[in-house]
PDB file of N, CA and C in Angstrom:
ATOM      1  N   UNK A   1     -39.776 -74.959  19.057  1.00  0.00           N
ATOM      2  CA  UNK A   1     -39.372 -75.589  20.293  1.00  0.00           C
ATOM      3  C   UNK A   1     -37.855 -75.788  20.245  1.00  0.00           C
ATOM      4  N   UNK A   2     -37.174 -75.272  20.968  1.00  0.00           N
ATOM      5  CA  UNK A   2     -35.843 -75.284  21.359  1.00  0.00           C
ATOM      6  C   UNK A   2     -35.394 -76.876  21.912  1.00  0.00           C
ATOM      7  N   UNK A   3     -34.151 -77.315  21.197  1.00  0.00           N
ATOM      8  CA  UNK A   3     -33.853 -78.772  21.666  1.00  0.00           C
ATOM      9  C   UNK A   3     -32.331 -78.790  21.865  1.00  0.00           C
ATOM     10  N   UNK A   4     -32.302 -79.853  22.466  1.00  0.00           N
ATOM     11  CA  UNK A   4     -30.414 -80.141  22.732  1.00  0.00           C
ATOM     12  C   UNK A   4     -29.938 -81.451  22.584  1.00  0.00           C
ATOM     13  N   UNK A   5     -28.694 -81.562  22.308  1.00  0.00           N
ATOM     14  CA  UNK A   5     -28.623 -82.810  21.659  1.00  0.00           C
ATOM     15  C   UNK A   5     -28.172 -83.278  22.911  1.00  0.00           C
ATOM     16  N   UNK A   6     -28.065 -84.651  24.093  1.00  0.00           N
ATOM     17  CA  UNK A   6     -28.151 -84.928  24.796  1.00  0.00           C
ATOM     18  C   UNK A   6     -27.712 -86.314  24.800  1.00  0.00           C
ATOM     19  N   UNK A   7     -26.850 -86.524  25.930  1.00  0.00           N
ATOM     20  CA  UNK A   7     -26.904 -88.550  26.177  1.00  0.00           C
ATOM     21  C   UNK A   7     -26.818 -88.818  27.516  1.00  0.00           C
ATOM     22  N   UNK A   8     -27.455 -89.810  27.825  1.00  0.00           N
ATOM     23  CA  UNK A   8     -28.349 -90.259  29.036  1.00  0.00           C
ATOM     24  C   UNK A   8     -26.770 -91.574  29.443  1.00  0.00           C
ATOM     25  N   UNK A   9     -26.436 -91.544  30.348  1.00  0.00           N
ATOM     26  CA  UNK A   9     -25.613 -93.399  30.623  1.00  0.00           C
ATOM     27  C   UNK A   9     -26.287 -93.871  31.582  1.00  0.00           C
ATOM     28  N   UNK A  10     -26.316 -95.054  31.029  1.00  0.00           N
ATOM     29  CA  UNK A  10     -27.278 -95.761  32.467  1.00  0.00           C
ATOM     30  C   UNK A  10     -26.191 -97.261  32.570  1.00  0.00           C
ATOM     31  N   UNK A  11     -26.576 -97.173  34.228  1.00  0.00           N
ATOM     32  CA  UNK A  11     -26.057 -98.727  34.249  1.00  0.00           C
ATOM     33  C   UNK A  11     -27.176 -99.416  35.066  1.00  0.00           C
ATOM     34  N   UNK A  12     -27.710-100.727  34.676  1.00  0.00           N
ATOM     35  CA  UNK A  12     -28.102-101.310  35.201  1.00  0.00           C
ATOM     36  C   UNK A  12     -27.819-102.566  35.903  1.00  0.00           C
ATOM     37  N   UNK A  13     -28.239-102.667  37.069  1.00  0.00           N
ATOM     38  CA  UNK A  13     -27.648-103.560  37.951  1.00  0.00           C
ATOM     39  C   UNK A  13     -28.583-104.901  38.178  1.00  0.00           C
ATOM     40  N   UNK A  14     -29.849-104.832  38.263  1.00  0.00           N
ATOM     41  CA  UNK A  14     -30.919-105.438  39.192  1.00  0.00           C
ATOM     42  C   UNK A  14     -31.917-105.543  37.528  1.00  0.00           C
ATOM     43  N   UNK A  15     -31.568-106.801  36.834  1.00  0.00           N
ATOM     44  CA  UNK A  15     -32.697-106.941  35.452  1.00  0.00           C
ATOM     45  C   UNK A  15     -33.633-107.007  35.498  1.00  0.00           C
ATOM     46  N   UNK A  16     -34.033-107.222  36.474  1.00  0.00           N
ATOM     47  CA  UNK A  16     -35.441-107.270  36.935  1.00  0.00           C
ATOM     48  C   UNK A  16     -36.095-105.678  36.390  1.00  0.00           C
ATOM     49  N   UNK A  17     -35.657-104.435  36.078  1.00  0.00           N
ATOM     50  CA  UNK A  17     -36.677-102.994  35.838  1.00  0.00           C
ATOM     51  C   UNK A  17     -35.660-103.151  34.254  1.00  0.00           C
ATOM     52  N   UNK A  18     -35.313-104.094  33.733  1.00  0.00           N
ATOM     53  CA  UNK A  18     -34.912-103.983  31.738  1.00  0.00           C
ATOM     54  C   UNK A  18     -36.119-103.661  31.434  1.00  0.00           C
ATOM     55  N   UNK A  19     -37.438-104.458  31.831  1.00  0.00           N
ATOM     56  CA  UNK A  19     -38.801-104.493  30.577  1.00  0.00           C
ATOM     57  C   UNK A  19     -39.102-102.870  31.340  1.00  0.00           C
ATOM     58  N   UNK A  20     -39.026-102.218  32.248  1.00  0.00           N
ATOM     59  CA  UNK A  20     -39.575-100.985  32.748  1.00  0.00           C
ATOM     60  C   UNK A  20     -38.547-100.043  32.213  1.00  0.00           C
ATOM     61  N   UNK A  21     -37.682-100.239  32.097  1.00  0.00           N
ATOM     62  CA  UNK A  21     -36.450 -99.670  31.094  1.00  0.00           C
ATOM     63  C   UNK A  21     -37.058 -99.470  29.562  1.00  0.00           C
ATOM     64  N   UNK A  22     -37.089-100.402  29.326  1.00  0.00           N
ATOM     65  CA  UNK A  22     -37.447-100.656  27.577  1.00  0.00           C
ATOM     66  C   UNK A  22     -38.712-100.195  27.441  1.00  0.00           C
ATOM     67  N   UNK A  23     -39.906 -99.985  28.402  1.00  0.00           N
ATOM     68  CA  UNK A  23     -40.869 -99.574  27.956  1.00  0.00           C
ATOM     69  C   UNK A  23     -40.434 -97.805  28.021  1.00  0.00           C
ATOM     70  N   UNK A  24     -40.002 -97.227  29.289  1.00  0.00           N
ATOM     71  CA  UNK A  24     -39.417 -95.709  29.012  1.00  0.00           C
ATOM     72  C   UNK A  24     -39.435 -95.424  27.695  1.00  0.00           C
ATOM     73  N   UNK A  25     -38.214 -96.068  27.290  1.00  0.00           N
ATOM     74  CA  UNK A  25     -37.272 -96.220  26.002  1.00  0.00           C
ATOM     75  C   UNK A  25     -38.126 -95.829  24.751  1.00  0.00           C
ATOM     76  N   UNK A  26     -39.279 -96.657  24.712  1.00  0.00           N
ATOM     77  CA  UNK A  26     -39.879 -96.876  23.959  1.00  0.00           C
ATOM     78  C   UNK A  26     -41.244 -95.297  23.821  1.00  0.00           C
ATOM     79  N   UNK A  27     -41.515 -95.133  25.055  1.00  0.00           N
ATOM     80  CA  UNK A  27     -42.611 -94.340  25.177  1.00  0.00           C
ATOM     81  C   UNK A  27     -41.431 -92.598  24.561  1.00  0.00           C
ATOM     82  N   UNK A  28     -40.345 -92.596  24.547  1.00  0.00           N
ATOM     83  CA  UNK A  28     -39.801 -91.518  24.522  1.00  0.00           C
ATOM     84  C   UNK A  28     -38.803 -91.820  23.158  1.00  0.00           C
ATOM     85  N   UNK A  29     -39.546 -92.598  22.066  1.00  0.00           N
ATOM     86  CA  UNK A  29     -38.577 -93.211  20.709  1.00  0.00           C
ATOM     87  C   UNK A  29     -38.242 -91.959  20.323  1.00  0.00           C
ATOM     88  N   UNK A  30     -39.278 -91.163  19.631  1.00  0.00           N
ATOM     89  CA  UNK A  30     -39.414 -89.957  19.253  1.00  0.00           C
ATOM     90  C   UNK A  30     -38.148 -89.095  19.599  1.00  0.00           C
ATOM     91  N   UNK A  31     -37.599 -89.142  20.280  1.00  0.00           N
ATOM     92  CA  UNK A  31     -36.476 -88.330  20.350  1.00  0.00           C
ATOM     93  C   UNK A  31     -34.449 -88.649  20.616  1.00  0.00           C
ATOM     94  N   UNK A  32     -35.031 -90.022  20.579  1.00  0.00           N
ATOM     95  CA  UNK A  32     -33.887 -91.229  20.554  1.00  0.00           C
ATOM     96  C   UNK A  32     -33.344 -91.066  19.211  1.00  0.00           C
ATOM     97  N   UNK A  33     -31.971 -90.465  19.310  1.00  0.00           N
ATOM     98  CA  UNK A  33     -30.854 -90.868  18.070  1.00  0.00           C
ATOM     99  C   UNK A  33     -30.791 -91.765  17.683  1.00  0.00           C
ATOM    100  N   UNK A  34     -30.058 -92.840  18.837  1.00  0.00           N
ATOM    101  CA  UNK A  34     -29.631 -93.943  19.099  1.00  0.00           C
ATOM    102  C   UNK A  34     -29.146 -94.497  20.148  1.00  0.00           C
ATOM    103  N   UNK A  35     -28.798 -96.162  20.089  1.00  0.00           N
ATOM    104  CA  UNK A  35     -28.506 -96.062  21.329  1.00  0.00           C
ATOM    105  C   UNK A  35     -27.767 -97.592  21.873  1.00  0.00           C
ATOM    106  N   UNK A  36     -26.746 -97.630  22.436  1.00  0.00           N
ATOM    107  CA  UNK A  36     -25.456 -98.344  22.632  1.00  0.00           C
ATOM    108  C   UNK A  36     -25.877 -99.209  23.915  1.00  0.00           C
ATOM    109  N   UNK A  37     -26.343-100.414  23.951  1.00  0.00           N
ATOM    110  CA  UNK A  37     -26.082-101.611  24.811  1.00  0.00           C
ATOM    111  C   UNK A  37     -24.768-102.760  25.147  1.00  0.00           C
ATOM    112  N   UNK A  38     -24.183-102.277  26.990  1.00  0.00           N
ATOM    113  CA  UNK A  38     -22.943-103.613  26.552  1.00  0.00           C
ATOM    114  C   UNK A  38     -22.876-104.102  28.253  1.00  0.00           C
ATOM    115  N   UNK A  39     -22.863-105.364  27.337  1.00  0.00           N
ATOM    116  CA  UNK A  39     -23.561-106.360  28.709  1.00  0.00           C
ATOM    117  C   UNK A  39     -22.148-106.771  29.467  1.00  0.00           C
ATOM    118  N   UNK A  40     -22.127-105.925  30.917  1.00  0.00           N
ATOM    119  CA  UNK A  40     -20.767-106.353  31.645  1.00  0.00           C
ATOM    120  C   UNK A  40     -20.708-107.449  32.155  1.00  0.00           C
ATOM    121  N   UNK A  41     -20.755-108.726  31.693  1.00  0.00           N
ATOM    122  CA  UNK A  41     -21.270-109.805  32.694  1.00  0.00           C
ATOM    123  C   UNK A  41     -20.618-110.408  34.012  1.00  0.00           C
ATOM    124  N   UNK A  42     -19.032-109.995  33.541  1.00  0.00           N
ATOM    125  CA  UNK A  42     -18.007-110.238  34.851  1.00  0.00           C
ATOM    126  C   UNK A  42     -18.403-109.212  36.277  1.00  0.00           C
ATOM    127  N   UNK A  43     -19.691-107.901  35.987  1.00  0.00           N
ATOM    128  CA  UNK A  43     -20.540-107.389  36.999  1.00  0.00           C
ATOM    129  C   UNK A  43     -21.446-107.550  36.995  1.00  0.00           C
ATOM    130  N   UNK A  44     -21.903-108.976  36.481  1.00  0.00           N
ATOM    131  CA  UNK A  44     -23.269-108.763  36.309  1.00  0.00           C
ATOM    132  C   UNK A  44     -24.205-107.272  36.048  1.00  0.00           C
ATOM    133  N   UNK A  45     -24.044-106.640  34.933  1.00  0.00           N
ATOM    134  CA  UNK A  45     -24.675-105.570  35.306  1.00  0.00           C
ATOM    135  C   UNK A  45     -24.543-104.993  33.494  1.00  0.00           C
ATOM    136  N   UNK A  46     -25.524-104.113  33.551  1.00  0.00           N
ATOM    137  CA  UNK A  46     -25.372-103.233  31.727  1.00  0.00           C
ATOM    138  C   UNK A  46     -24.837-101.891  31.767  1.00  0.00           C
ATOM    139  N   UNK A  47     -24.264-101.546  30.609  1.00  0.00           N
ATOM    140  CA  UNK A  47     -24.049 -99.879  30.532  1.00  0.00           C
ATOM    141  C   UNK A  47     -24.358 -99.391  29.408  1.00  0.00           C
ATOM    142  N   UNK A  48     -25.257 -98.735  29.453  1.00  0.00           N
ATOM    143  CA  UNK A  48     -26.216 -98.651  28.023  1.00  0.00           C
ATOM    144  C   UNK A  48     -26.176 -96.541  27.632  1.00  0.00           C
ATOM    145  N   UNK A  49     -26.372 -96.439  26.610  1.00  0.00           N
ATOM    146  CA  UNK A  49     -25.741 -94.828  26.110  1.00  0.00           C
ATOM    147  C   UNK A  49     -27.094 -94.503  24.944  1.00  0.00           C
ATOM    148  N   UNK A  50     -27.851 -93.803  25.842  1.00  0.00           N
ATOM    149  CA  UNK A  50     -29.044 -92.983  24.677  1.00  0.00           C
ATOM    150  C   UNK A  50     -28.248 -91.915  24.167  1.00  0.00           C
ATOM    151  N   UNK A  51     -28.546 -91.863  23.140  1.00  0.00           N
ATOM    152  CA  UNK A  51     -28.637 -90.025  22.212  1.00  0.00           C
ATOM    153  C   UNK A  51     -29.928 -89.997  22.263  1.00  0.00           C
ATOM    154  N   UNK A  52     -29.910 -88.042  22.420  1.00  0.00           N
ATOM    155  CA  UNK A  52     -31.196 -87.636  22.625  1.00  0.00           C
ATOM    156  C   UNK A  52     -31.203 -86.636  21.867  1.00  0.00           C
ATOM    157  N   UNK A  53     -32.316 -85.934  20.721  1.00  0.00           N
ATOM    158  CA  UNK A  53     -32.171 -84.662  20.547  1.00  0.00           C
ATOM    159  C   UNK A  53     -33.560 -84.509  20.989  1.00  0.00           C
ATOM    160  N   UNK A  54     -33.826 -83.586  22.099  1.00  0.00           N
ATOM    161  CA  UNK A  54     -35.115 -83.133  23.022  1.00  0.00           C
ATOM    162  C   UNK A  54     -34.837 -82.270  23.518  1.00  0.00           C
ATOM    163  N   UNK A  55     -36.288 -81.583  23.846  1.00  0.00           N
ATOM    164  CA  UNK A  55     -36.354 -80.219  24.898  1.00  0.00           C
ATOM    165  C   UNK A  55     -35.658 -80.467  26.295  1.00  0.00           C
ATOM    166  N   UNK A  56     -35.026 -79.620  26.704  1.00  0.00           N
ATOM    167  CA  UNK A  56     -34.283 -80.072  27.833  1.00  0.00           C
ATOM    168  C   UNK A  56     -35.284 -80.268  29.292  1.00  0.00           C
ATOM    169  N   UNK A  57     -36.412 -79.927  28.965  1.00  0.00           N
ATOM    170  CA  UNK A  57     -37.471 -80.648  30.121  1.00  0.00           C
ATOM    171  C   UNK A  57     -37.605 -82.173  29.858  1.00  0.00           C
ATOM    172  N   UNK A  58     -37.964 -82.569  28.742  1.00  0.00           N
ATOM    173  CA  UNK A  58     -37.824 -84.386  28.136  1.00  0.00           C
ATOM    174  C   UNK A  58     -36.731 -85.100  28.535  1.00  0.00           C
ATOM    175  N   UNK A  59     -35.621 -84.280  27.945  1.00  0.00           N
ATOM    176  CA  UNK A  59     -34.277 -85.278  28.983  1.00  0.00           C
ATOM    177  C   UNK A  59     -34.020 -85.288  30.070  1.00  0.00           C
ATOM    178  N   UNK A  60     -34.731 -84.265  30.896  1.00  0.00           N
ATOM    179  CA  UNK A  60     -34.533 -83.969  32.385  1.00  0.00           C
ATOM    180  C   UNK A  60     -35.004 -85.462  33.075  1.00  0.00           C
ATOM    181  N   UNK A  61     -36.750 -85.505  32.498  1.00  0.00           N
ATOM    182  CA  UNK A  61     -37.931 -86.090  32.557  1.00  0.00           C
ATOM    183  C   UNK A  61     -37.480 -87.884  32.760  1.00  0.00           C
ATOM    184  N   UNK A  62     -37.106 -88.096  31.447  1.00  0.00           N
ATOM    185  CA  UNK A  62     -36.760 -89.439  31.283  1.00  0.00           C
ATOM    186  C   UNK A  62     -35.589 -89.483  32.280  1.00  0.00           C
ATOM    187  N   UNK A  63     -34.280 -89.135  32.033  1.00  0.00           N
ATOM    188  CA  UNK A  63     -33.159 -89.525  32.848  1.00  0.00           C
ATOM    189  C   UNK A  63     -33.729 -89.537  34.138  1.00  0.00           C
ATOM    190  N   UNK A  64     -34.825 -88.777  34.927  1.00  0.00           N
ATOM    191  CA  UNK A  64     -35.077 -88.713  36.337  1.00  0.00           C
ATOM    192  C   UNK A  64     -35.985 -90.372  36.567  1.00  0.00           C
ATOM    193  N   UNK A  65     -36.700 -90.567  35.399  1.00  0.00           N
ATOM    194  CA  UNK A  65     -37.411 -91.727  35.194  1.00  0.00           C
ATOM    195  C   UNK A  65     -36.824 -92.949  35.528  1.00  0.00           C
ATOM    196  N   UNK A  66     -35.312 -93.044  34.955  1.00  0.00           N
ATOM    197  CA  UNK A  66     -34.801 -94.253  34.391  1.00  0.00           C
ATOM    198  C   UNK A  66     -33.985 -93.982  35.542  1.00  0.00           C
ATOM    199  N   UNK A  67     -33.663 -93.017  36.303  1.00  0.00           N
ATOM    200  CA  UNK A  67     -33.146 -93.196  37.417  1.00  0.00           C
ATOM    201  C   UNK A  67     -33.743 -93.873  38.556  1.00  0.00           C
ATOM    202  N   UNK A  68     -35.204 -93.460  38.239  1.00  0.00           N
ATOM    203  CA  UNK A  68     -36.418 -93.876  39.975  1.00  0.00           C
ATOM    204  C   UNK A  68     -36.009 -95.423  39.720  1.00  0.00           C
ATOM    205  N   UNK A  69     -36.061 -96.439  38.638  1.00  0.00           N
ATOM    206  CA  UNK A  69     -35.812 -97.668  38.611  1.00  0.00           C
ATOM    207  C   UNK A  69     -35.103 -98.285  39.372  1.00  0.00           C
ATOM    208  N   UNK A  70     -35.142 -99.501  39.913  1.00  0.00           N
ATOM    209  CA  UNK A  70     -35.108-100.062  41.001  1.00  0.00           C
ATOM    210  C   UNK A  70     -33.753-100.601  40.375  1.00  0.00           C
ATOM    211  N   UNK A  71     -32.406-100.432  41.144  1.00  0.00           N
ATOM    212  CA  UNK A  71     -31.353-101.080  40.304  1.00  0.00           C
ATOM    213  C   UNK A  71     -31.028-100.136  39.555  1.00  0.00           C
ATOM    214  N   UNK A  72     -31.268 -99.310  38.872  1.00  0.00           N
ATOM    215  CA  UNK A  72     -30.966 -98.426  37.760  1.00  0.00           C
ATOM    216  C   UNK A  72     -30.434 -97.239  38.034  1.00  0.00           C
ATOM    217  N   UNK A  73     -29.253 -96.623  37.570  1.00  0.00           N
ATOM    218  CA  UNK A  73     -28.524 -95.359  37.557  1.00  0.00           C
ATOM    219  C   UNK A  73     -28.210 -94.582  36.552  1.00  0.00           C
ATOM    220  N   UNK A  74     -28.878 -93.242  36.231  1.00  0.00           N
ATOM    221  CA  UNK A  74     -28.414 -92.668  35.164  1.00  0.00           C
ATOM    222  C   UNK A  74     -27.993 -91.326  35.317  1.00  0.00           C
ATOM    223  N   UNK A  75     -27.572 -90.717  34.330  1.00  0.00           N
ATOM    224  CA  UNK A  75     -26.804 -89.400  34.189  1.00  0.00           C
ATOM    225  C   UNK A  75     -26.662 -88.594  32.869  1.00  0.00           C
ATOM    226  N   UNK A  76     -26.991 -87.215  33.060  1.00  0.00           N
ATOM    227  CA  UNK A  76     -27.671 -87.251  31.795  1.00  0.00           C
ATOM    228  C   UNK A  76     -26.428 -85.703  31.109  1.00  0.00           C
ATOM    229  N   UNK A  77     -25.855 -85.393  30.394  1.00  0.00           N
ATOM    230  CA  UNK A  77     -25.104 -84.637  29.740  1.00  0.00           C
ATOM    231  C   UNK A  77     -25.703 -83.577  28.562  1.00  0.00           C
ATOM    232  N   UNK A  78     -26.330 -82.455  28.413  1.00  0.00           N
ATOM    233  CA  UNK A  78     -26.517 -81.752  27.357  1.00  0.00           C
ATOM    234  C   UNK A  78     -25.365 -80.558  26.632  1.00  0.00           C
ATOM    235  N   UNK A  79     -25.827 -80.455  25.570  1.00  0.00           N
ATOM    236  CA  UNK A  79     -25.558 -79.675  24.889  1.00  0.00           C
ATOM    237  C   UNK A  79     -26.089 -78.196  25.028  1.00  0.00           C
ATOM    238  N   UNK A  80     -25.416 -77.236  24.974  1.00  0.00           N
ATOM    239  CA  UNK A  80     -25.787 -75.539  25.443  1.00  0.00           C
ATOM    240  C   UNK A  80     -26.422 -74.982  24.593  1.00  0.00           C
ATOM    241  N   UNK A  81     -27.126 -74.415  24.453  1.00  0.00           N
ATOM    242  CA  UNK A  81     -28.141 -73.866  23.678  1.00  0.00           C
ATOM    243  C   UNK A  81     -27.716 -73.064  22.514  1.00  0.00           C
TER     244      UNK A  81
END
């Protein structure tokens, strides 16, 4: 299976979808590097940085996921094959 190393930025605005966030997160560990939380509070709001090494359907998958979230914006960057 062909993979790419990948990072997702998300900002979240609306805390209310964190636990729908964190469960994603969680259901897709398996392919999580790591991953960078920083709480903007003067915007009320987060900007958080997955590493991914996954099939580029998985990062498609999740980033489209963590995007549908209510409040939530992401964007997702790979690596070329």
């Amino acid at each position: 299976m062909d993979t790419r190393v990948a990072a997702i930025s998300i900002i979240v605005k609306n805390t209310e979808s964190v636990n729908q966030l964190n469960e994603l997160l969680h259901e897709y560990r398996d392919y999580i590097i790591g991953r960078m939380g920083i709480p903007y509070r003067e915007h009320n709001m987060n900007v958080i940085m997955i590493a991914l090494d996954a099939p580029h359907d998985v990062i498609s998958a999740l980033s489209g996921k963590i995007g549908a979230l209510d409040g939530v914006t992401s964007k997702s960057v790979c690596s070329a094959l």
